[in-house]
PDB file of N, CA and C in Angstrom:
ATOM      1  N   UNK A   1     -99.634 -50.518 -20.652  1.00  0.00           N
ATOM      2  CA  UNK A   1     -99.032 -51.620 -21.392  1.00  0.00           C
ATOM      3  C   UNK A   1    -100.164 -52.424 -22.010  1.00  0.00           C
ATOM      4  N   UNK A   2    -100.400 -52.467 -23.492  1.00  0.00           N
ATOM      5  CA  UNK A   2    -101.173 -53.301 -24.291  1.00  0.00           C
ATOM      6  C   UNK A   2    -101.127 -55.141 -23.861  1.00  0.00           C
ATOM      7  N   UNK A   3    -100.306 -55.560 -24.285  1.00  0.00           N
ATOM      8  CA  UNK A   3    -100.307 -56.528 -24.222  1.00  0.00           C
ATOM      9  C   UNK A   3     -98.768 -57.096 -23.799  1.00  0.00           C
ATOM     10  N   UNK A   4     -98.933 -58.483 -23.096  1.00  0.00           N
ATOM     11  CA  UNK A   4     -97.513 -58.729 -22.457  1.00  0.00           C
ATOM     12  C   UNK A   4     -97.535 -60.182 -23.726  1.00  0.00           C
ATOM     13  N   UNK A   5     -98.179 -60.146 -24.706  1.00  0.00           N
ATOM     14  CA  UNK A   5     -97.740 -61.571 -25.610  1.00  0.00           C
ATOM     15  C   UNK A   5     -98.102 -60.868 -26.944  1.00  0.00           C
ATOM     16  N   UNK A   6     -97.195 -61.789 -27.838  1.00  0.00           N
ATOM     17  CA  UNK A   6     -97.282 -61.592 -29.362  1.00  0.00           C
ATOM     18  C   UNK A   6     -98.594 -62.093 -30.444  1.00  0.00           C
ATOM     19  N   UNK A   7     -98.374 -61.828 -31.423  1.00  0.00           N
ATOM     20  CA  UNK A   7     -99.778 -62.208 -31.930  1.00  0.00           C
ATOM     21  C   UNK A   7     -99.822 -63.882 -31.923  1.00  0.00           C
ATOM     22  N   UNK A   8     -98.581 -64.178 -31.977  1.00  0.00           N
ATOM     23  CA  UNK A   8     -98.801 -65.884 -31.562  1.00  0.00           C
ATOM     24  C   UNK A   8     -99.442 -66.337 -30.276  1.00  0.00           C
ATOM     25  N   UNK A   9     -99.582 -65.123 -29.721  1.00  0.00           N
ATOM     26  CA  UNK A   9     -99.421 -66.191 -27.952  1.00  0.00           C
ATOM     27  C   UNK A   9     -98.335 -66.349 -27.341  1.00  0.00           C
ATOM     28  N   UNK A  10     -97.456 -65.761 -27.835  1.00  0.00           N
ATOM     29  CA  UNK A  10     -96.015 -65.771 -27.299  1.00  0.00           C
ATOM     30  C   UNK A  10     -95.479 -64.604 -26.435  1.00  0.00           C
ATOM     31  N   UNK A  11     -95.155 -65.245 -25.113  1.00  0.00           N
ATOM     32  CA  UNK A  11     -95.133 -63.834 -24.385  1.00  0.00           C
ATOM     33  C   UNK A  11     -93.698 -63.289 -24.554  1.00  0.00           C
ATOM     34  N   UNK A  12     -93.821 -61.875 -24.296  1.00  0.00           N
ATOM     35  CA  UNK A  12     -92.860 -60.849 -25.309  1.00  0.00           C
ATOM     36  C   UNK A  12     -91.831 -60.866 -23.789  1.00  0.00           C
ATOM     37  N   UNK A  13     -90.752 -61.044 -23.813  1.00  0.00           N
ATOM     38  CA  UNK A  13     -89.442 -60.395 -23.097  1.00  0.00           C
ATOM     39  C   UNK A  13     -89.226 -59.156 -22.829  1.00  0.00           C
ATOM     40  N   UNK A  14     -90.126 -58.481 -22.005  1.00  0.00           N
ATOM     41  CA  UNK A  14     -89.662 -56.999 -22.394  1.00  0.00           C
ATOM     42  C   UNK A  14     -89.040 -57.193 -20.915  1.00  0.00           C
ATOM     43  N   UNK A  15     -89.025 -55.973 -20.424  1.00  0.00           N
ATOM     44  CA  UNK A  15     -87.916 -55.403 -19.148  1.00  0.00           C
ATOM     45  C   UNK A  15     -88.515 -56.032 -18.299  1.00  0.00           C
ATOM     46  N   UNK A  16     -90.420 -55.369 -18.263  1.00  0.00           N
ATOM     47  CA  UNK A  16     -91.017 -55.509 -16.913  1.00  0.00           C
ATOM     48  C   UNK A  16     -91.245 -57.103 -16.970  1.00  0.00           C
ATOM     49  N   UNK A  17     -91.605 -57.690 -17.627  1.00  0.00           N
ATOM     50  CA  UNK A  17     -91.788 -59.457 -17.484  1.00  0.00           C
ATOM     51  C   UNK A  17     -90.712 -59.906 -16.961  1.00  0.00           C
ATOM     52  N   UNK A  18     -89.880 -59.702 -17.534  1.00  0.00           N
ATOM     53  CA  UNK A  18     -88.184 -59.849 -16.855  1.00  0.00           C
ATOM     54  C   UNK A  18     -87.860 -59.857 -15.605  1.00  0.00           C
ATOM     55  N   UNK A  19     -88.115 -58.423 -15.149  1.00  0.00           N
ATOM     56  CA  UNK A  19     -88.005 -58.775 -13.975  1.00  0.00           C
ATOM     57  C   UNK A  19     -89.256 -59.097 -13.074  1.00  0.00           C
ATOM     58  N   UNK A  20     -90.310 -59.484 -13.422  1.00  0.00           N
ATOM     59  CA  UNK A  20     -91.547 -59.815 -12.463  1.00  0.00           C
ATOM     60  C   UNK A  20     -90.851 -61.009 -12.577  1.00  0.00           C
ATOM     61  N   UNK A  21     -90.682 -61.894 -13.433  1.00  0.00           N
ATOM     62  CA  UNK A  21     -90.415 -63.221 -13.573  1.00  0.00           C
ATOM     63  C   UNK A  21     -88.825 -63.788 -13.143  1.00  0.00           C
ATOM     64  N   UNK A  22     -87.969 -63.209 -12.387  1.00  0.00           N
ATOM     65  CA  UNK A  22     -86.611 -62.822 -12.134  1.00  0.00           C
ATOM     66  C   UNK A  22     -86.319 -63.727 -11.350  1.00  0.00           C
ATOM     67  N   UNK A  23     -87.283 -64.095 -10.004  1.00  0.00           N
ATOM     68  CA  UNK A  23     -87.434 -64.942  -9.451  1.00  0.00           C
ATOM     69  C   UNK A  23     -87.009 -66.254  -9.823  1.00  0.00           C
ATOM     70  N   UNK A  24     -88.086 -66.524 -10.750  1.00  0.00           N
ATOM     71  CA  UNK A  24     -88.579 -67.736 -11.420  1.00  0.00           C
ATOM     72  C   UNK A  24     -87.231 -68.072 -12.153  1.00  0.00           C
ATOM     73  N   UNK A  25     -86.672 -67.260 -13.162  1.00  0.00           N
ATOM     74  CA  UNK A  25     -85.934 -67.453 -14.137  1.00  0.00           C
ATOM     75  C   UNK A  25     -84.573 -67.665 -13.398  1.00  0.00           C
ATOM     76  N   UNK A  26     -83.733 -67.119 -11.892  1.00  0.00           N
ATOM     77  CA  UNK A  26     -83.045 -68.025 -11.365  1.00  0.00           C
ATOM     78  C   UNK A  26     -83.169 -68.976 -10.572  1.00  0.00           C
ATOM     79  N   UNK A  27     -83.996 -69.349 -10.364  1.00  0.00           N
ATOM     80  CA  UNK A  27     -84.452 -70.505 -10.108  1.00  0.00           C
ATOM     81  C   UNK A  27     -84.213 -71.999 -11.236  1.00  0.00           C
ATOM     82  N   UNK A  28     -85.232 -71.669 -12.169  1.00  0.00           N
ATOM     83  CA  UNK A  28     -85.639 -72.619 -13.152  1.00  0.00           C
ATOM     84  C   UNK A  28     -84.478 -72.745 -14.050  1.00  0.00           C
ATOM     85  N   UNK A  29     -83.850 -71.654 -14.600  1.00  0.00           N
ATOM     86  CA  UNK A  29     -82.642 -72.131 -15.746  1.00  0.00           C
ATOM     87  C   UNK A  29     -80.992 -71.545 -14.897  1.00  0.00           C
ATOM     88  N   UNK A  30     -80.832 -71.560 -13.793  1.00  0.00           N
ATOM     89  CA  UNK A  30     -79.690 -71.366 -12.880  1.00  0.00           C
ATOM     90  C   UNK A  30     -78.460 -72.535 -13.381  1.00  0.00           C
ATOM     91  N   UNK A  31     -79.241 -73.751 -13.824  1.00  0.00           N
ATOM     92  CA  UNK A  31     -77.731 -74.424 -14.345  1.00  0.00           C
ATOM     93  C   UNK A  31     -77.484 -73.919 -16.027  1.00  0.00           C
ATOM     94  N   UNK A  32     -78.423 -73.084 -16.346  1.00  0.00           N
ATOM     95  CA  UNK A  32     -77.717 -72.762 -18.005  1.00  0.00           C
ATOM     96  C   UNK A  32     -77.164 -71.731 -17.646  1.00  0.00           C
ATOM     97  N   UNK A  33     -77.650 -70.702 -16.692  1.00  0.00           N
ATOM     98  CA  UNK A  33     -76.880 -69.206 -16.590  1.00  0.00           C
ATOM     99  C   UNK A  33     -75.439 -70.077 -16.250  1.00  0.00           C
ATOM    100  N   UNK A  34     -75.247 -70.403 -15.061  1.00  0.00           N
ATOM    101  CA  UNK A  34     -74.086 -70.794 -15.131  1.00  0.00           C
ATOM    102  C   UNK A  34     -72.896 -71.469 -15.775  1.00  0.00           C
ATOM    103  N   UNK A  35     -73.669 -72.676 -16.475  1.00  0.00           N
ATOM    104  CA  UNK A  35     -72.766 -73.266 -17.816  1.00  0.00           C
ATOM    105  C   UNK A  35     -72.451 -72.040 -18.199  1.00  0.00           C
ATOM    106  N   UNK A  36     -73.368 -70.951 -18.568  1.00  0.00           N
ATOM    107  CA  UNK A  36     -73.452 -69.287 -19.906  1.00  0.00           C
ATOM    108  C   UNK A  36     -72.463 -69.373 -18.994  1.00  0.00           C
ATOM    109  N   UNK A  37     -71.952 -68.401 -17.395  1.00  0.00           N
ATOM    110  CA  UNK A  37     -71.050 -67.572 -17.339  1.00  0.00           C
ATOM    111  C   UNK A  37     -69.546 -68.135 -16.789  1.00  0.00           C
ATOM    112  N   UNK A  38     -69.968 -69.810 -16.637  1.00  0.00           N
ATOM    113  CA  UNK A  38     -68.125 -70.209 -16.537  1.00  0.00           C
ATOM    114  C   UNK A  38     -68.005 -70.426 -18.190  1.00  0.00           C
ATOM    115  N   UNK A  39     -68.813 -70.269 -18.722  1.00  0.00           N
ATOM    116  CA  UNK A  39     -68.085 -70.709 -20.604  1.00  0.00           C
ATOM    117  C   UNK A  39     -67.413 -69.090 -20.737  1.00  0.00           C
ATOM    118  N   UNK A  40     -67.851 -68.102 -20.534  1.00  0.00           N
ATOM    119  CA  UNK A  40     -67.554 -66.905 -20.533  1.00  0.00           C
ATOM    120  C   UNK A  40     -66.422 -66.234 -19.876  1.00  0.00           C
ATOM    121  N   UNK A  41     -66.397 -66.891 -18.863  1.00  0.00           N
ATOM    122  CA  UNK A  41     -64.981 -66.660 -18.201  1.00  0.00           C
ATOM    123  C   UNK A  41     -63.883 -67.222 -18.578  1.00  0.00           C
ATOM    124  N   UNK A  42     -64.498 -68.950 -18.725  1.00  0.00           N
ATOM    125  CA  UNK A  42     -63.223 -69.202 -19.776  1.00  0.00           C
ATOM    126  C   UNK A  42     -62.636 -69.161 -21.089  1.00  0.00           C
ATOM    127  N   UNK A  43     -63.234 -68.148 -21.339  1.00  0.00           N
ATOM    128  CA  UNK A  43     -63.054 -67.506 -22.733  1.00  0.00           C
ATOM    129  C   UNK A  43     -63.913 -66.692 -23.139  1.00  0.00           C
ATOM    130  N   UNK A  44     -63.390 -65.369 -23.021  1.00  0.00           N
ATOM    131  CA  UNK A  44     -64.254 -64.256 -23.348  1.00  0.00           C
ATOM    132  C   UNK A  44     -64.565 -64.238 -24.801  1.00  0.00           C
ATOM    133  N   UNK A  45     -64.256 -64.219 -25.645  1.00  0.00           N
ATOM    134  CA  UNK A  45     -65.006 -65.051 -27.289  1.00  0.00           C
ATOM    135  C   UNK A  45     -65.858 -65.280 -27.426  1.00  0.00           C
ATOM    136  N   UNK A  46     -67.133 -64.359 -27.694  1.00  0.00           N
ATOM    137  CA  UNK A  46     -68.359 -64.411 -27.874  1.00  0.00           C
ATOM    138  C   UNK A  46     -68.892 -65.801 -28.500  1.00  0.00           C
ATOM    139  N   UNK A  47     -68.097 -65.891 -29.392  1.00  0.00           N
ATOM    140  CA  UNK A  47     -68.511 -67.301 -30.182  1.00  0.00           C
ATOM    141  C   UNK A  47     -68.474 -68.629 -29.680  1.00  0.00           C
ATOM    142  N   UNK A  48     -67.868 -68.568 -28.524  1.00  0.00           N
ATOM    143  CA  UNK A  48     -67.139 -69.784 -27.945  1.00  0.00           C
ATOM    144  C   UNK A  48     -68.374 -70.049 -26.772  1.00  0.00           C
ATOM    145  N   UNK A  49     -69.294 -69.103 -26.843  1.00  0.00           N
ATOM    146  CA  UNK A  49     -70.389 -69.689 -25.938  1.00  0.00           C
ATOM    147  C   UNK A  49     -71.620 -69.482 -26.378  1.00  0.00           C
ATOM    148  N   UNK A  50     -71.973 -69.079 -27.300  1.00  0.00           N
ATOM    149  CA  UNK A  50     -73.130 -69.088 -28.430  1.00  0.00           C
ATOM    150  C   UNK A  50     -74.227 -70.197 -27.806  1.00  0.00           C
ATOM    151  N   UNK A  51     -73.656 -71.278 -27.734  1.00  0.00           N
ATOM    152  CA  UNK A  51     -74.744 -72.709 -27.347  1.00  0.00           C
ATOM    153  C   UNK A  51     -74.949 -72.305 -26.206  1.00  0.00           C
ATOM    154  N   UNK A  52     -74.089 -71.805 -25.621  1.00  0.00           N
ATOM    155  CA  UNK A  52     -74.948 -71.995 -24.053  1.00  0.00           C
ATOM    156  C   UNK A  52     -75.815 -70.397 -23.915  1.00  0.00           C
ATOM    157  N   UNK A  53     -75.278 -69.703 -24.563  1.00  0.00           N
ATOM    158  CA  UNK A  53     -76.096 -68.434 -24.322  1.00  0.00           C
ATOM    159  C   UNK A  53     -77.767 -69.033 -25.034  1.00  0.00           C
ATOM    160  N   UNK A  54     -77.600 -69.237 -25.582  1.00  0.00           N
ATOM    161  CA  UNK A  54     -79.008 -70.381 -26.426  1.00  0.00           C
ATOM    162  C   UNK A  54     -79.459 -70.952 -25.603  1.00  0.00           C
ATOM    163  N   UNK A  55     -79.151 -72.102 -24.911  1.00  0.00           N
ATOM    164  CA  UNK A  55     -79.323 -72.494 -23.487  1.00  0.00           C
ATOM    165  C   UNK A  55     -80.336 -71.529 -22.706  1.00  0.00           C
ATOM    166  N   UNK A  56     -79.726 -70.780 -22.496  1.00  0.00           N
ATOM    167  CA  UNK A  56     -80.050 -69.763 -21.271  1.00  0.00           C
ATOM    168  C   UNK A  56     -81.361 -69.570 -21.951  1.00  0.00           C
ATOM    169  N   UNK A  57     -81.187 -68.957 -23.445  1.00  0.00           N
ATOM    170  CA  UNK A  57     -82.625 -67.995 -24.307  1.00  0.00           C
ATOM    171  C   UNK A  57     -83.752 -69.230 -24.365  1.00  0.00           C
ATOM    172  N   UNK A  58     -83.292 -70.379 -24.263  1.00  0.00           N
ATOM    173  CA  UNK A  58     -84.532 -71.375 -24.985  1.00  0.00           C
ATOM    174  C   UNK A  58     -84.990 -71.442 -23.137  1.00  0.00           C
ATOM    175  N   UNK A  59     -84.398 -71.938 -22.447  1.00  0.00           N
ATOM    176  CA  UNK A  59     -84.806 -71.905 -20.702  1.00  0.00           C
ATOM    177  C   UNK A  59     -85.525 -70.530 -20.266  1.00  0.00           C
ATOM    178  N   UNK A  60     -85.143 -69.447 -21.171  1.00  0.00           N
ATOM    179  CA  UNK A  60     -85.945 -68.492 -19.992  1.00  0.00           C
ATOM    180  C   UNK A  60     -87.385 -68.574 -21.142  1.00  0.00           C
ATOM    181  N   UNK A  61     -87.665 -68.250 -22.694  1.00  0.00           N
ATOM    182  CA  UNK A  61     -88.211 -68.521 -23.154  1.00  0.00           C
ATOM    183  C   UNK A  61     -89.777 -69.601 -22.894  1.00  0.00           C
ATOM    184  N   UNK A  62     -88.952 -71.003 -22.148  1.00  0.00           N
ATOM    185  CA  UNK A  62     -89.468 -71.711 -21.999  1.00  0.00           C
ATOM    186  C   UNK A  62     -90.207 -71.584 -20.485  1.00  0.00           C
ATOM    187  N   UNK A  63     -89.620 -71.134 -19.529  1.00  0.00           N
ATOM    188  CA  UNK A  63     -90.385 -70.282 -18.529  1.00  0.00           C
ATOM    189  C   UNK A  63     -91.115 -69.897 -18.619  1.00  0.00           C
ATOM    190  N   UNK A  64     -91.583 -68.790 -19.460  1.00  0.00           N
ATOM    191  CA  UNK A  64     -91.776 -67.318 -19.552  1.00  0.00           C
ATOM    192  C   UNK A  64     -93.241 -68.187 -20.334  1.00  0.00           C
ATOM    193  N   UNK A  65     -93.109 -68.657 -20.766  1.00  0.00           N
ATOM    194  CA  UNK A  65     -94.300 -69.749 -21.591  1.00  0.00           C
ATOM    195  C   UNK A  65     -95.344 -70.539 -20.631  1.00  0.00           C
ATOM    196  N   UNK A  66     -94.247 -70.909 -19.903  1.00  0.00           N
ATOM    197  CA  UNK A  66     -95.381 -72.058 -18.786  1.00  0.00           C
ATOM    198  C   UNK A  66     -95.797 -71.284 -17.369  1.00  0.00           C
ATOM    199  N   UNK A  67     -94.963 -69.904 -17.196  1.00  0.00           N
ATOM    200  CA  UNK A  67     -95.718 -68.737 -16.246  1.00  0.00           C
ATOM    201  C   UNK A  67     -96.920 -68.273 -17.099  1.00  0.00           C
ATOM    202  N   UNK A  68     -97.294 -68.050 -18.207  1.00  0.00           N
ATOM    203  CA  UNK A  68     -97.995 -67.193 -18.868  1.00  0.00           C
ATOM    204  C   UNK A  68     -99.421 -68.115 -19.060  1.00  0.00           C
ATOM    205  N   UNK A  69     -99.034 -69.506 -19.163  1.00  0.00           N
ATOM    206  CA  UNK A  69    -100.092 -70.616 -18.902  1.00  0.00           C
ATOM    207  C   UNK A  69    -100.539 -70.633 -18.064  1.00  0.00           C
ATOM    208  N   UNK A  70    -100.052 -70.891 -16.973  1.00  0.00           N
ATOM    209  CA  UNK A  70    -100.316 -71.228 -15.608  1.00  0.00           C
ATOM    210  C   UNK A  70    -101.099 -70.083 -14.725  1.00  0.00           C
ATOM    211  N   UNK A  71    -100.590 -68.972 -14.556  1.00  0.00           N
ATOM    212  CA  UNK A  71    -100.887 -67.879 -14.429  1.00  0.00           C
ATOM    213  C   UNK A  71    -101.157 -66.438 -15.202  1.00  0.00           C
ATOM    214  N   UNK A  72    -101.857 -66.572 -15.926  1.00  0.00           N
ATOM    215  CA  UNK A  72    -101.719 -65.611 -16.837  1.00  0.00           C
ATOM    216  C   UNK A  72    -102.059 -64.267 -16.670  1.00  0.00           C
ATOM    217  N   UNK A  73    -103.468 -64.080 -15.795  1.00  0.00           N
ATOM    218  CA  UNK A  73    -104.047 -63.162 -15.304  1.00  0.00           C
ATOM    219  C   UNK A  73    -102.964 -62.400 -13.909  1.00  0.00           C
ATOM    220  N   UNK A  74    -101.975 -63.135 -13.554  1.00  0.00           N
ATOM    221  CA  UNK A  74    -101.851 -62.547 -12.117  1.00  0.00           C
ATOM    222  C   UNK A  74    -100.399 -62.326 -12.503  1.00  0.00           C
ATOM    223  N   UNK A  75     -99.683 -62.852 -13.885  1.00  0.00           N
ATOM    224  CA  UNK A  75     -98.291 -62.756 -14.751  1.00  0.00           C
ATOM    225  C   UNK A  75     -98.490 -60.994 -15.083  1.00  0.00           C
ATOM    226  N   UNK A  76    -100.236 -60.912 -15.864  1.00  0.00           N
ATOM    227  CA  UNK A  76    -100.071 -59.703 -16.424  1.00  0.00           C
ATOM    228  C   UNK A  76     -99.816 -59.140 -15.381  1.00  0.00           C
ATOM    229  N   UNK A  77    -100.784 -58.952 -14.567  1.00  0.00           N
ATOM    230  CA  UNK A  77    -101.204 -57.870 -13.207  1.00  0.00           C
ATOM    231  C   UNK A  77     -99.550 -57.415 -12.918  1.00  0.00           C
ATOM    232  N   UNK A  78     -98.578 -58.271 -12.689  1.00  0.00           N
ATOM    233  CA  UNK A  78     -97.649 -57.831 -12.043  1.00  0.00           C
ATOM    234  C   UNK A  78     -96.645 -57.404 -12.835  1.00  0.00           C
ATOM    235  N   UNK A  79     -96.302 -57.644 -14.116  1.00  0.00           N
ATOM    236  CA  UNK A  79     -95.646 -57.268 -15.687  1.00  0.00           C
ATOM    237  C   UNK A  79     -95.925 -56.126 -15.907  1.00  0.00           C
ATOM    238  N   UNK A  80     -97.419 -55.667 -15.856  1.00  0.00           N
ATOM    239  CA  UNK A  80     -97.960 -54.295 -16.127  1.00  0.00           C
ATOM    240  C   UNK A  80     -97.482 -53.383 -15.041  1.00  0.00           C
ATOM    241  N   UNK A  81     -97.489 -53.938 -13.550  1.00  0.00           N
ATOM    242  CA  UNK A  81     -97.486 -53.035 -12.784  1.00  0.00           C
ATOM    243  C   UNK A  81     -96.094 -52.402 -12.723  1.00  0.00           C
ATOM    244  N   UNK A  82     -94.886 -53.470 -12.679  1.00  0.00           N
ATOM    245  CA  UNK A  82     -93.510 -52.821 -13.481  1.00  0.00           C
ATOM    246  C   UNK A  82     -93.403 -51.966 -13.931  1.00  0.00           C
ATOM    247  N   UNK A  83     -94.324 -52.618 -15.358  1.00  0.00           N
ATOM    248  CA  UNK A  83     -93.933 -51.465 -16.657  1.00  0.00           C
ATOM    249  C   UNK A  83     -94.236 -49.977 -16.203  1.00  0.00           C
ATOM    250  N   UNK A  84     -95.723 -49.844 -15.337  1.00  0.00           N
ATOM    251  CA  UNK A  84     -95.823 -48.731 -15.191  1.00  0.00           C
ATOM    252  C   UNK A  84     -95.396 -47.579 -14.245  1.00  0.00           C
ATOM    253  N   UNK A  85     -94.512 -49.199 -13.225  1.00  0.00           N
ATOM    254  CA  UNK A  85     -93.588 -48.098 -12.262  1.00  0.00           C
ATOM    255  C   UNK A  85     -92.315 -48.413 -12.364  1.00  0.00           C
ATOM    256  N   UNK A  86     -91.695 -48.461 -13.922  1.00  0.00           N
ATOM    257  CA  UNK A  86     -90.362 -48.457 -14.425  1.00  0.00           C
ATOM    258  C   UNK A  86     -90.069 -49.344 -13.219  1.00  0.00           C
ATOM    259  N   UNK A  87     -90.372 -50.563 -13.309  1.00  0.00           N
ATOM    260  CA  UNK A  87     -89.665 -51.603 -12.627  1.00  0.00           C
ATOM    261  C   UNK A  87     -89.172 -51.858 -10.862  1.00  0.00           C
ATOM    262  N   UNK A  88     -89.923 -51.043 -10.716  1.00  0.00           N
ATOM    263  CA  UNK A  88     -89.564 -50.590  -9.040  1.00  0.00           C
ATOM    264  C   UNK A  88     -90.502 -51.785  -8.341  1.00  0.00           C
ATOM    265  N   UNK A  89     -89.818 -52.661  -7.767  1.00  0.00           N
ATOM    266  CA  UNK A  89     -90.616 -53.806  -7.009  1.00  0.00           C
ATOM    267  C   UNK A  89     -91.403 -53.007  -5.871  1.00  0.00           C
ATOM    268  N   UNK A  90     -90.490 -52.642  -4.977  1.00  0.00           N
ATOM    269  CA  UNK A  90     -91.598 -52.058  -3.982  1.00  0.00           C
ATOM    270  C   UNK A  90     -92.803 -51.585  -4.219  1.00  0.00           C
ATOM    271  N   UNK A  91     -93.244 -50.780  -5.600  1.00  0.00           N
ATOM    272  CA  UNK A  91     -94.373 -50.161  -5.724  1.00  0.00           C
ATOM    273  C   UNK A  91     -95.313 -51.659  -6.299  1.00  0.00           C
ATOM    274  N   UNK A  92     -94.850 -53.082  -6.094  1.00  0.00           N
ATOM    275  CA  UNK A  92     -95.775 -54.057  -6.733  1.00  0.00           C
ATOM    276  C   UNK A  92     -95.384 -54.795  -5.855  1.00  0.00           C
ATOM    277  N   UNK A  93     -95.760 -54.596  -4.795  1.00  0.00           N
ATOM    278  CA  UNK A  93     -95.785 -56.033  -3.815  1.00  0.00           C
ATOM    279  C   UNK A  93     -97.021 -56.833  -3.197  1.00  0.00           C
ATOM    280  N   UNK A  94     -98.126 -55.605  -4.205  1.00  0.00           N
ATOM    281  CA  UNK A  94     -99.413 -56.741  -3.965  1.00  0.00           C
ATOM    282  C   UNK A  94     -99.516 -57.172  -5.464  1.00  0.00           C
ATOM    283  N   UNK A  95     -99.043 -56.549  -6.340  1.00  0.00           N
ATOM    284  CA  UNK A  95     -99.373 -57.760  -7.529  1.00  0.00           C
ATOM    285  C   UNK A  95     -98.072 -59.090  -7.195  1.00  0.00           C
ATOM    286  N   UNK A  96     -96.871 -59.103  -6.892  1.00  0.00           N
ATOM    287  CA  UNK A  96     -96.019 -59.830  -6.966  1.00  0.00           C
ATOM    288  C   UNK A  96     -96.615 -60.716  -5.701  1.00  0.00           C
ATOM    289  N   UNK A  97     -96.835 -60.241  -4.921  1.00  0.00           N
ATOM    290  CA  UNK A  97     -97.518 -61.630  -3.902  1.00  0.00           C
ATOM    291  C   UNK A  97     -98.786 -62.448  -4.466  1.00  0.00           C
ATOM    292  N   UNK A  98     -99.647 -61.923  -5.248  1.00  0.00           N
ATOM    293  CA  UNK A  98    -100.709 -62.503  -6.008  1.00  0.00           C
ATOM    294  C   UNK A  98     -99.737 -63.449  -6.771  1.00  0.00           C
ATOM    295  N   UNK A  99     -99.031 -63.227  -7.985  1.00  0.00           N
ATOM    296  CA  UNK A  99     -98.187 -63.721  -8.775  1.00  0.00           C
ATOM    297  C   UNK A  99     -97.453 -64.822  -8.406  1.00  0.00           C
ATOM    298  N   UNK A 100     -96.634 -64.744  -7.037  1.00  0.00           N
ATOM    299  CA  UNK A 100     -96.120 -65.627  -6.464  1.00  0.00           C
ATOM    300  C   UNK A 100     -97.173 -67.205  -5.550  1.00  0.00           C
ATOM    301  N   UNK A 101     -97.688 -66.428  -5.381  1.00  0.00           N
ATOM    302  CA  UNK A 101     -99.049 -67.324  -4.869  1.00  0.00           C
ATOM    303  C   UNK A 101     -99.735 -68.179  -5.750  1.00  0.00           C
ATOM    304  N   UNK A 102    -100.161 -67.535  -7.263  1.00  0.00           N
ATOM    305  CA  UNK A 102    -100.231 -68.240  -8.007  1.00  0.00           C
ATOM    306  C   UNK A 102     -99.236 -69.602  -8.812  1.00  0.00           C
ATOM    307  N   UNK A 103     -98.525 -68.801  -9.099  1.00  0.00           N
ATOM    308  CA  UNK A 103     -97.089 -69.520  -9.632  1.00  0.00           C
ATOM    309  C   UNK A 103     -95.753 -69.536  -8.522  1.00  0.00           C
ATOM    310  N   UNK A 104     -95.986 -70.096  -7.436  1.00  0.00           N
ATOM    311  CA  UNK A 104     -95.090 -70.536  -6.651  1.00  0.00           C
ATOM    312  C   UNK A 104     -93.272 -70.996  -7.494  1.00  0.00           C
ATOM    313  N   UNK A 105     -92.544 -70.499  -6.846  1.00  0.00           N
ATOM    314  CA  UNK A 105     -91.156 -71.174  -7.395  1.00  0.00           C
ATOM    315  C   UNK A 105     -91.163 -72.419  -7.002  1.00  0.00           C
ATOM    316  N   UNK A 106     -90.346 -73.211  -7.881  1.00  0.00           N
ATOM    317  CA  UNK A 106     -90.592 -74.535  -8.296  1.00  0.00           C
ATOM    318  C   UNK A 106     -88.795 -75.077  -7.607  1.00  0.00           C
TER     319      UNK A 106
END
């Protein structure tokens, strides 16, 4: 895996960040997922929850930004190690304990 950020500096959403950061992301934006999935239940109408699905994208976004600050070196280590074992946590439980150590859940 080249790089886990865009030419901005913007770190990219792919699978493996996703879930290294899975933790973090229910944790930190848990009241937008949820606004997202009771708006969804109460009305399956894609359109009818647009804002909050936005919600959710600008919160994990905004995560995914201040992990990549904070920890950046120990974000990759464990993003990469994903990617390269198609996402299988067990095979990264010494990068994800580095990772977690660094960037503790909040």
């Amino acid at each position: 895996m080249a790089t886990n950020v865009d030419a901005a500096g913007e770190p990219i959403p792919t699978s493996a960040v996703l879930m290294a950061s899975s933790k973090h992301i229910g944790t930190r934006c848990l009241a937008e997922n949820v606004a997202f999935l009771k708006c969804k239940k109460k009305d399956p109408n894609p359109e009818k929850c647009l804002e909050k699905g936005q919600q959710v994208t600008r919160c994990v976004f905004g995560l995914l930004k201040d992990l990549h600050q904070k920890c950046t070196k120990e974000m990759d280590a464990y993003a990469g190690c994903m990617y390269y074992h198609t996402n299988e946590f067990d095979l990264c439980r010494k990068e994800q304990e580095a990772f977690e150590k660094a960037c503790p859940l909040e």
